[in-house]
C-alpha atoms as a PDB file:
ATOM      1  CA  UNK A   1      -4.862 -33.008  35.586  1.00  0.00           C
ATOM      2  CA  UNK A   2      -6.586 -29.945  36.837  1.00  0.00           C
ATOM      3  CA  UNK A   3      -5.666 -27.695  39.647  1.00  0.00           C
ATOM      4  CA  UNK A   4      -6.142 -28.805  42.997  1.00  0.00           C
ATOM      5  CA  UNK A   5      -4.016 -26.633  45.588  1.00  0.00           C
ATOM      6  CA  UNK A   6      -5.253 -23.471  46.557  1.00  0.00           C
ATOM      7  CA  UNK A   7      -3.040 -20.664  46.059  1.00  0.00           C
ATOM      8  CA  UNK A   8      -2.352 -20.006  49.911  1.00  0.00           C
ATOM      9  CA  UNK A   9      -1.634 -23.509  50.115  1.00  0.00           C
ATOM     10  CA  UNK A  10       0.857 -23.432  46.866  1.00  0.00           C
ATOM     11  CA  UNK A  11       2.435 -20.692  48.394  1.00  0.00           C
ATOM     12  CA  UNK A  12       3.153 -22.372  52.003  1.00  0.00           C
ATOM     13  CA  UNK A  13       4.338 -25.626  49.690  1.00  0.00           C
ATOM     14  CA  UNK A  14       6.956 -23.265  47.678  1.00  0.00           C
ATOM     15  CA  UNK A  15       8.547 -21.518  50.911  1.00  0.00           C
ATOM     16  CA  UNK A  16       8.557 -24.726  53.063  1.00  0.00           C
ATOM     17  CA  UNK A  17      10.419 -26.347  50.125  1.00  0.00           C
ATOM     18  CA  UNK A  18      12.783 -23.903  49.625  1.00  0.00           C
ATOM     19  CA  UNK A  19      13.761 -24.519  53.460  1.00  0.00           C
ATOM     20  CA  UNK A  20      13.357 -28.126  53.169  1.00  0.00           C
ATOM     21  CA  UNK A  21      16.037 -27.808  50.235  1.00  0.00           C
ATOM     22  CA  UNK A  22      18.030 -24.999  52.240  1.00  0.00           C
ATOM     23  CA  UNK A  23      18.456 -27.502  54.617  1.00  0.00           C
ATOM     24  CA  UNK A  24      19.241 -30.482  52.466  1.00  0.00           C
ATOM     25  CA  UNK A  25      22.482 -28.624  51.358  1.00  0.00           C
ATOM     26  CA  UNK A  26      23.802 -27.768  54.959  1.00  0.00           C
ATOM     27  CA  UNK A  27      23.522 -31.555  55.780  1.00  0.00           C
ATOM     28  CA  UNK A  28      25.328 -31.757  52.344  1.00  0.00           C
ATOM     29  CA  UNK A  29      27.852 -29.529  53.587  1.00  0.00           C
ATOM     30  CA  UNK A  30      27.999 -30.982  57.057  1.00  0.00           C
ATOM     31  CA  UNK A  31      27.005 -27.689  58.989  1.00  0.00           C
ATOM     32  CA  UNK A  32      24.426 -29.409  60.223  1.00  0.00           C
ATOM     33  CA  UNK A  33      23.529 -32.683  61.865  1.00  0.00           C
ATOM     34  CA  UNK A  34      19.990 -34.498  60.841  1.00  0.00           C
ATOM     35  CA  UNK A  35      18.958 -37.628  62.807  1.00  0.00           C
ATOM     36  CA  UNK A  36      16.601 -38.574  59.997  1.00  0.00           C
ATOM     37  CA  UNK A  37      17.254 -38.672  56.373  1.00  0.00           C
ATOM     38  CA  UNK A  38      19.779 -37.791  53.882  1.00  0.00           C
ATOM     39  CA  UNK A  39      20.533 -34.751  52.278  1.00  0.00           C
ATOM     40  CA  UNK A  40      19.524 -36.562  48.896  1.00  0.00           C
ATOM     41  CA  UNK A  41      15.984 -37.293  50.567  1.00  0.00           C
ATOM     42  CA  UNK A  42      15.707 -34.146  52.018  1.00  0.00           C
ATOM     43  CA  UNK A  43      16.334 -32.150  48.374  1.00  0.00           C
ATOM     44  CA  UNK A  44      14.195 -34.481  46.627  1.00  0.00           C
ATOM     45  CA  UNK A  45      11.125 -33.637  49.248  1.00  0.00           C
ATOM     46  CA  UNK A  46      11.721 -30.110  49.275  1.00  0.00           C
ATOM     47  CA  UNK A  47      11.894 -29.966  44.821  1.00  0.00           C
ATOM     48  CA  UNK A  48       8.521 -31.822  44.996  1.00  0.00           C
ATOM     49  CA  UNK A  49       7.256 -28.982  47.650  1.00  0.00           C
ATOM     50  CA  UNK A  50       8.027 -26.389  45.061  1.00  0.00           C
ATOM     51  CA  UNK A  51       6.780 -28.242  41.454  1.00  0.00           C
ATOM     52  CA  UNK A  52       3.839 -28.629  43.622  1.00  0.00           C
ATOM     53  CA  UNK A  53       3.617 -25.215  44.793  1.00  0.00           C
ATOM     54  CA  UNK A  54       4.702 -24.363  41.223  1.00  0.00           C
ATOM     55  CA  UNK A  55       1.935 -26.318  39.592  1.00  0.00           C
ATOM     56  CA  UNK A  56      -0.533 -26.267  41.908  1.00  0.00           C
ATOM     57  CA  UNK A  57      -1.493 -29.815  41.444  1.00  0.00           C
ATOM     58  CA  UNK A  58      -0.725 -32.651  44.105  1.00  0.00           C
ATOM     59  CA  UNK A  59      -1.270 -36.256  43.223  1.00  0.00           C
ATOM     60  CA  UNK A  60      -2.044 -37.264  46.562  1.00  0.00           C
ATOM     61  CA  UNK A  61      -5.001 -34.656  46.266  1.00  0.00           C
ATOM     62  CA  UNK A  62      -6.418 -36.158  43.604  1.00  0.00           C
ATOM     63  CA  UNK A  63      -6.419 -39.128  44.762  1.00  0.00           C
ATOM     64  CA  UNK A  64      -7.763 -38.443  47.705  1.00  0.00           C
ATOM     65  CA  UNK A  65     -10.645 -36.674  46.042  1.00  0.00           C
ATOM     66  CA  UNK A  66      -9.221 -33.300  47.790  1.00  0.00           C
ATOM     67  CA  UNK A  67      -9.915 -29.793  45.835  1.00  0.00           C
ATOM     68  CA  UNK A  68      -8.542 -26.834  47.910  1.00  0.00           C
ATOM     69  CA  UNK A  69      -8.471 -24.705  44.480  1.00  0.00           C
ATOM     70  CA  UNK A  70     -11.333 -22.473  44.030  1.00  0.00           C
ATOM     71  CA  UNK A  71     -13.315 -22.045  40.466  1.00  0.00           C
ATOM     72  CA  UNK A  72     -11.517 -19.929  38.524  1.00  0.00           C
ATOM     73  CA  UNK A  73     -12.889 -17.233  37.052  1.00  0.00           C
ATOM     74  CA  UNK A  74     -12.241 -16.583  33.063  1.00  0.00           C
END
């Protein structure tokens, strides 16, 4: 599969994961109260954020036909 996120884009994805996951361990830890979800969901959303990020290829991209990832030049 070929690139698809654009690096601004990838970026945004890695840093709101890492705070997704941040916060996924202080529900873990009980510091801090979330109406909706479970620390497990939470830290699973937040690692996909970042191998996306990471990767900079989203499945729901492709398969919406989206390309935010400029030609590369070699």
């Amino acid at each position: 599969m070929k690139r698809n996120v654009g690096r601004l884009d990838a970026l945004a994805r890695i840093i709101g994961g890492g705070a997704v996951v941040i916060l996924a361990l202080l529900v873990a830890a009980n510091a801090v109260s979330v109406p909706v979800g479970s620390a497990v969901g939470l830290a699973v959303i937040g690692t996909v954020l970042i191998v996306e990020g990471g990767t900079r290829r989203c499945l729901l991209y492709r398969v919406l036909g989206i390309d935010r990832c400029p030609v590369e030049q070699s």
